[in-house]
Protein backbone atom coordinates (compact mmCIF):
# COMPACT_ATOMS: atom_id res chain seq x y z
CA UNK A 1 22.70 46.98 95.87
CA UNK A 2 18.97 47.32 94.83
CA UNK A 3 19.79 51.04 93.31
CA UNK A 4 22.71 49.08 91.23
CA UNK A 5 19.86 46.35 89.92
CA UNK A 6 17.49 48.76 89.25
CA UNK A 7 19.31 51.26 87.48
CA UNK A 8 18.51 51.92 83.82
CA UNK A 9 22.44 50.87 82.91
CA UNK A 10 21.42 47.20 84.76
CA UNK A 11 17.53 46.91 83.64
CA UNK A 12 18.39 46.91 79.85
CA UNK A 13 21.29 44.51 80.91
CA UNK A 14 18.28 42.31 82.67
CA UNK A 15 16.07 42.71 79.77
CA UNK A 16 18.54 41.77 77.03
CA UNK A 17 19.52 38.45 79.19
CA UNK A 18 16.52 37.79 79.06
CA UNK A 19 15.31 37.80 75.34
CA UNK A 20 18.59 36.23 74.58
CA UNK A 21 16.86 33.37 77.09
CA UNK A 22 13.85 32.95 75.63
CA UNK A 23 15.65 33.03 71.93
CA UNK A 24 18.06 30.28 72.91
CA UNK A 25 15.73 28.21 74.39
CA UNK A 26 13.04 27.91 71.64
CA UNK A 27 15.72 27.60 69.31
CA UNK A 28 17.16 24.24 71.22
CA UNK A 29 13.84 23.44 71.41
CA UNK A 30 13.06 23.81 67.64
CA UNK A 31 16.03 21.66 67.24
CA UNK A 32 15.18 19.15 69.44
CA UNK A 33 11.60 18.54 67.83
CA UNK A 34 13.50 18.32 64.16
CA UNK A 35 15.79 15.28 66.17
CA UNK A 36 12.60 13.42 67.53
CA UNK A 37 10.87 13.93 64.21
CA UNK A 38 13.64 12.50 62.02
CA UNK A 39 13.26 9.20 64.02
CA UNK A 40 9.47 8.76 63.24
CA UNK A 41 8.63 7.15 60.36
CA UNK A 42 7.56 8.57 57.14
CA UNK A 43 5.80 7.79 53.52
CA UNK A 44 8.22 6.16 51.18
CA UNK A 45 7.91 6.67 47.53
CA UNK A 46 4.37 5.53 45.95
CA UNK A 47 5.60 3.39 42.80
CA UNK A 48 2.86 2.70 40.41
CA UNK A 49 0.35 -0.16 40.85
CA UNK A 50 1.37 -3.88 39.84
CA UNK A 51 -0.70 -7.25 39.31
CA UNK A 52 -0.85 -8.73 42.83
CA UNK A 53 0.81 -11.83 41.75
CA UNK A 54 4.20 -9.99 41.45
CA UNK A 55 4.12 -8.95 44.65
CA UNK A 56 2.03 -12.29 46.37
CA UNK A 57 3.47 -15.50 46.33
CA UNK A 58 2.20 -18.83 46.73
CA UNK A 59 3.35 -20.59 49.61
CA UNK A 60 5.63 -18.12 50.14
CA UNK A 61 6.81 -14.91 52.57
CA UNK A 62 5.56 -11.32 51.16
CA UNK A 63 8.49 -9.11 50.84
CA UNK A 64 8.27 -5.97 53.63
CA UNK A 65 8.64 -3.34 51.04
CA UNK A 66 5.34 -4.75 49.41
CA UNK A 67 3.43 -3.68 52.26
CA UNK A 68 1.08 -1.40 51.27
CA UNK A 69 1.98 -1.08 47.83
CA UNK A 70 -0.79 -0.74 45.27
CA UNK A 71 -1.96 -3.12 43.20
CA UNK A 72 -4.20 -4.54 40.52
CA UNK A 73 -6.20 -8.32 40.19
CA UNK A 74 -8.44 -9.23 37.43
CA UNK A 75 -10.29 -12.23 37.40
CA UNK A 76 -13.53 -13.48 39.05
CA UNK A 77 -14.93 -13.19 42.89
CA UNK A 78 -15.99 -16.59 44.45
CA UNK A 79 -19.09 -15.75 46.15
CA UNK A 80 -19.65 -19.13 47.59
CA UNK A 81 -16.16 -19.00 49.87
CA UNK A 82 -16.85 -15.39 51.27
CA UNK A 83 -15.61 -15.18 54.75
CA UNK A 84 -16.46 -12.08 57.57
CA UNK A 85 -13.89 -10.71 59.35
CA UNK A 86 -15.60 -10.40 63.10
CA UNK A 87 -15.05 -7.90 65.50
CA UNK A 88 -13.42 -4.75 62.71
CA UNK A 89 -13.00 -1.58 62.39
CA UNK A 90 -12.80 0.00 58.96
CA UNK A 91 -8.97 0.49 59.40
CA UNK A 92 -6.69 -2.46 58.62
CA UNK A 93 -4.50 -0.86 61.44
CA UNK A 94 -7.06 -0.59 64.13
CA UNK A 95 -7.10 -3.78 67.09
CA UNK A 96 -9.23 -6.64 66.00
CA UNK A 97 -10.73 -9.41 68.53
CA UNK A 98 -12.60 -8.88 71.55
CA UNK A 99 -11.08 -5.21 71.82
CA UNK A 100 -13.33 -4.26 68.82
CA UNK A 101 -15.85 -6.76 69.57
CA UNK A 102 -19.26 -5.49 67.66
CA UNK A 103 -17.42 -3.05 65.79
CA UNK A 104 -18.73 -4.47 62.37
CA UNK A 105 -17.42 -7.22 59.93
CA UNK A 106 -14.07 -6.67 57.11
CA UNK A 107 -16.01 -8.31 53.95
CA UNK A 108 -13.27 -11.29 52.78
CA UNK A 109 -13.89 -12.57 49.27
CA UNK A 110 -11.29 -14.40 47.56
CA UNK A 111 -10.99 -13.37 43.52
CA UNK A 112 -9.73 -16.11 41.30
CA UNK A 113 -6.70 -15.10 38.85
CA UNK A 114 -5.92 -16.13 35.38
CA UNK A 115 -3.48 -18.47 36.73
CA UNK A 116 -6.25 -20.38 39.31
CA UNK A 117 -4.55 -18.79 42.33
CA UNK A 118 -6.81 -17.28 44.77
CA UNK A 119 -6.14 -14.01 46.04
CA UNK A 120 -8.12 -12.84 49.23
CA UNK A 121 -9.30 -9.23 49.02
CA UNK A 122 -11.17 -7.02 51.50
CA UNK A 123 -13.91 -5.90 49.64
CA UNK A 124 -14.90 -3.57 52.20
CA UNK A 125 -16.41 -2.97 55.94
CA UNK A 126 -20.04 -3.36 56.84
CA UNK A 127 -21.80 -2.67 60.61
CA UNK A 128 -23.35 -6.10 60.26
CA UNK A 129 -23.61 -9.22 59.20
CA UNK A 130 -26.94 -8.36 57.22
CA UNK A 131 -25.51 -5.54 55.54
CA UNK A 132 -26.83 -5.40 51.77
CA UNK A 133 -23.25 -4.76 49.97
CA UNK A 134 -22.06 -8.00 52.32
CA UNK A 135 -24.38 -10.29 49.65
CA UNK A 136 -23.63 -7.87 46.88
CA UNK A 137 -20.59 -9.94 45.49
CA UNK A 138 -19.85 -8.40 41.78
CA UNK A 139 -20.47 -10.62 39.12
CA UNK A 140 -18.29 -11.63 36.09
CA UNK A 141 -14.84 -10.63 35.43
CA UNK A 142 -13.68 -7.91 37.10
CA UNK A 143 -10.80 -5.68 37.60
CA UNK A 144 -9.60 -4.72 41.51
CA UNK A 145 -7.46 -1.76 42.58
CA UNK A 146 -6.39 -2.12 46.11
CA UNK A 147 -3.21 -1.81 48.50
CA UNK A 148 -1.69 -4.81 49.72
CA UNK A 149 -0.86 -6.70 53.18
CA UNK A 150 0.92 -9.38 54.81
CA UNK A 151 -1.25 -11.82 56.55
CA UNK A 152 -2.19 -11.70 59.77
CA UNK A 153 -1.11 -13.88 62.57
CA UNK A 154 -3.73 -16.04 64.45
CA UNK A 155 -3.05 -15.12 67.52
CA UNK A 156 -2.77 -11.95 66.76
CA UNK A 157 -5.94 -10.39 68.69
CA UNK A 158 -7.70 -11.98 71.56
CA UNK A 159 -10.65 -14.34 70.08
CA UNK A 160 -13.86 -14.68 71.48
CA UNK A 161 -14.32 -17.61 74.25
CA UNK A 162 -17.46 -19.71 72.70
CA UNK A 163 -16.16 -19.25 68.92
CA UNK A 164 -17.32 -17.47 65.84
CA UNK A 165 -20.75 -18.46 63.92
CA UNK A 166 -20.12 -20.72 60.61
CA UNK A 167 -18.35 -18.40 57.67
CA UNK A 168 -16.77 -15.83 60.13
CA UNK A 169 -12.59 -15.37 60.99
CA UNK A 170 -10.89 -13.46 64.04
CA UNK A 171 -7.76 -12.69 61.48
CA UNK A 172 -7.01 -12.87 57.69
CA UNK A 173 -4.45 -15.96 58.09
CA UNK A 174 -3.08 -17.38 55.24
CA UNK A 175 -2.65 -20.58 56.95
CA UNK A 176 -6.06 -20.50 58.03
CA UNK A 177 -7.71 -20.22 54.83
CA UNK A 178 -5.92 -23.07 53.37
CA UNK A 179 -7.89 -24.80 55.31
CA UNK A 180 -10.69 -23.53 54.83
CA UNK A 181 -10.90 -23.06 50.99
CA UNK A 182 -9.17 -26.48 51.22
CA UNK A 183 -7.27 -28.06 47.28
CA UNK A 184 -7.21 -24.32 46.17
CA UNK A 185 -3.83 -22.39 45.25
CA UNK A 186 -3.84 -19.41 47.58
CA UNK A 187 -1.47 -16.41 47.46
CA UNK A 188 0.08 -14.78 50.52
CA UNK A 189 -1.78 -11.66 52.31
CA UNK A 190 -4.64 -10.02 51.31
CA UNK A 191 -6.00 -6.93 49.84
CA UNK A 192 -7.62 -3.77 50.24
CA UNK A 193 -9.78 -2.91 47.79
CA UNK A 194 -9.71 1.08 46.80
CA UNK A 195 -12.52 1.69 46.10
CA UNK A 196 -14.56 -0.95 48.12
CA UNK A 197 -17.22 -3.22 46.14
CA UNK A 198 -20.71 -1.65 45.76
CA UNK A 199 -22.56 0.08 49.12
CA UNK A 200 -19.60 -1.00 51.88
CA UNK A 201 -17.55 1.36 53.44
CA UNK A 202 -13.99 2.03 52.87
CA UNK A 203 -11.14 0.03 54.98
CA UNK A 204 -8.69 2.41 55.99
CA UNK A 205 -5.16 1.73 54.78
CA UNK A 206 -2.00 3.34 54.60
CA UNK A 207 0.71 3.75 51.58
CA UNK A 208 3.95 2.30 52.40
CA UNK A 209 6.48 3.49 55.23
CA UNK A 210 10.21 3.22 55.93
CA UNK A 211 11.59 4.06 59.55
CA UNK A 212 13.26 7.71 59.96
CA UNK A 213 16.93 8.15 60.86
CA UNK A 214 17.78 10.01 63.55
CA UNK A 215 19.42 13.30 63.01
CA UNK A 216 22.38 13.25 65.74
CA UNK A 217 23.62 16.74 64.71
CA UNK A 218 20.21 18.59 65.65
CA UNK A 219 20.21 16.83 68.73
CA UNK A 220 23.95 18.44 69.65
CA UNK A 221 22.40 21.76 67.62
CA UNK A 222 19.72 21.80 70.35
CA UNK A 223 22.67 21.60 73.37
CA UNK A 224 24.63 23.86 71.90
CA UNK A 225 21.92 26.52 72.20
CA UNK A 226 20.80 25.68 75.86
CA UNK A 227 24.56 26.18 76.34
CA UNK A 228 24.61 29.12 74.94
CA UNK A 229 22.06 30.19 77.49
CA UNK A 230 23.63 28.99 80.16
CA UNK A 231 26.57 31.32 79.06
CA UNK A 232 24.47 34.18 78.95
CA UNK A 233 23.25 33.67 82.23
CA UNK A 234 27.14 33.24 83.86
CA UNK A 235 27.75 36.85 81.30
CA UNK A 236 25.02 38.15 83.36
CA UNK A 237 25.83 37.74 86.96
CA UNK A 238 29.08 38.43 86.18
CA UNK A 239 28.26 41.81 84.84
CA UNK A 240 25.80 42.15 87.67
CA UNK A 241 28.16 41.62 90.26
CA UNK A 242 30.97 43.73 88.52
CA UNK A 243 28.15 46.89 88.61
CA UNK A 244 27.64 45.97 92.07
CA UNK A 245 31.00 46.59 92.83
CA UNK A 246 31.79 49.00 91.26
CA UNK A 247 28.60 51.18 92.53
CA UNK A 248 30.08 50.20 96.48
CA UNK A 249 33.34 50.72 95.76
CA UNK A 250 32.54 54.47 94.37
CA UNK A 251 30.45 55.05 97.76
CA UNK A 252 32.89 53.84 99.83
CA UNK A 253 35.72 56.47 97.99
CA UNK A 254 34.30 60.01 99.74
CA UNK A 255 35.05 58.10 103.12
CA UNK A 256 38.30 57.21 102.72
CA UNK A 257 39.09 60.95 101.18
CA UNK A 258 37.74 62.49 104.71
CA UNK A 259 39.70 59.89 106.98
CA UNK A 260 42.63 60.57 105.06
C-alpha cells in the first residue's frame, strides 16, 4: 500500500488535491469576507452643505439622515452663555463621563441666527479649562462650516458623583440647555465646527452613514466552494483506494497463475 501512495502516478494525484484545497478554501473564504463586509456600514452620499436651520428644528426631532450632514450658520457667538463639555475627547464618537474623565473639555458656544434662534456649536476641544482659544470667542458676525448632530441624551455617560464646577455639562442636551440659556429659542443638536474657532483642536466627526445589506448570495458562493472541496477530497480517496486496488489485485494475479 505505501509503494501505491508513493508512486509518482499517486503523488501528483496528492499534490493536485491539494492545491485544488487550498484554492477552494481561500476562495470561500474571500467570499465569506465580501458577505460580512456588505453588512457593515458604509459612507452615504455627501450632499452639499445647507443653513443649519433646514436641517435643526425648534422644539422639534432632527431627522436621522441629517446626522452628520454638513452645514453652514451665520450670525453672532454669545460669549457670555459658553458652556464646557467635561470629561471629552476630541471625537464626538468617543465615551464621555467618568470613562474619559480628564480627557479635556468640547468648547460649547451657542451662535445666534438671523431668526433669534440659538444654535449650539462645538467650537472645538481644548486639554483644559484655561486653554487660551477656550476665551478666544470670535467676535462680530461670522460665518460657521460644521457637520451636524442629534443631541445627546443625559444619561447618556456616567456623571461625576460631587457635580461639575459652575458653566460645565456632562452631555450636549437640548433639554438641558433650555434651561440653562433659559427665554431663548434653541434649535435641536449641535454642531461641529470644521474648522474649529482660533487655537483649539479639531473634534473628530464623521460624514453620514447608512447600514450595509447583507449579500446572501456570497454567503452560499462561499459554501459552494468549501463544498467543492469537500468533493475533491471524496474524488481523492476514491481514486486512492481504486490505485490501491488495483496495485494488490495485480500482485495477487502471478499467484493464482502458479496454483492454477
Amino acid at each position: 500500500m505505501l509503494r501505491t501512495l508513493l508512486s509518482p502516478r499517486v503523488v501528483g494525484l496528492h499534490l493536485l488535491t491539494i492545491g485544488v484545497l487550498v484554492a477552494f478554501i481561500l476562495l470561500g473564504r474571500w467570499q465569506l469576507g465580501v458577505f460580512q463586509d456588505s453588512g457593515k456600514p458604509h459612507a452615504a452620499v455627501d450632499p452639499a452643505p445647507v443653513g443649519v436651520a433646514t436641517l435643526a428644528q425648534v422644539g422639534g426631532q432632527m431627522d436621522g439622515e441629517a446626522v452628520g450632514r454638513r452645514v453652514a450658520a451665520e450670525g453672532t457667538y454669545e460669549a457670555a452663555r459658553q458652556l464646557l463639555v467635561a470629561d471629552r475627547r476630541p471625537d464626538v464618537d468617543a465615551p464621555g463621563g467618568n470613562v474619559s474623565r480628564g480627557h479635556g473639555y468640547w468648547v460649547l458656544t451657542p451662535i445666534r441666527l438671523d431668526d433669534g434662534t440659538l444654535m449650539p456649536v462645538v467650537r472645538g476641544w481644548a486639554a483644559g479649562a484655561d486653554d487660551p482659544g477656550v476665551a478666544a470667542v470670535p467676535q462680530g458676525r461670522v460665518t460657521v462650516h460644521g457637520r451636524l448632530r442629534g443631541q445627546q441624551g443625559t444619561d447618556s455617560v456616567q456623571r461625576r458623583a460631587e457635580g461639575l464646577p459652575q458653566g460645565q455639562v456632562q452631555t450636549v442636551s437640548t433639554g438641558e440647555l433650555i434651561n440653562l440659556w433659559a427665554g431663548q429659542k434653541l434649535r435641536t443638536g449641535f454642531m461641529v465646527a470644521q474648522p474649529p474657532s482660533g487655537s483649539l483642536t479639531q473634534v473628530k466627526i464623521r460624514p453620514p452613514e447608512v447600514g450595509g445589506t447583507l449579500t446572501w448570495r456570497n454567503l452560499a458562493y462561499a459554501a459552494n466552494w468549501w463544498i467543492f472541496a469537500g468533493f475533491a477530497v471524496f474524488m481523492w480517496f476514491h481514486f486512492v483506494r481504486d490505485a490501491v486496488r488495483a496495485d494488490r489485485d495485480r500482485d495477487k494475479s502471478p499467484e493464482m497463475v502458479l496454483e492454477g
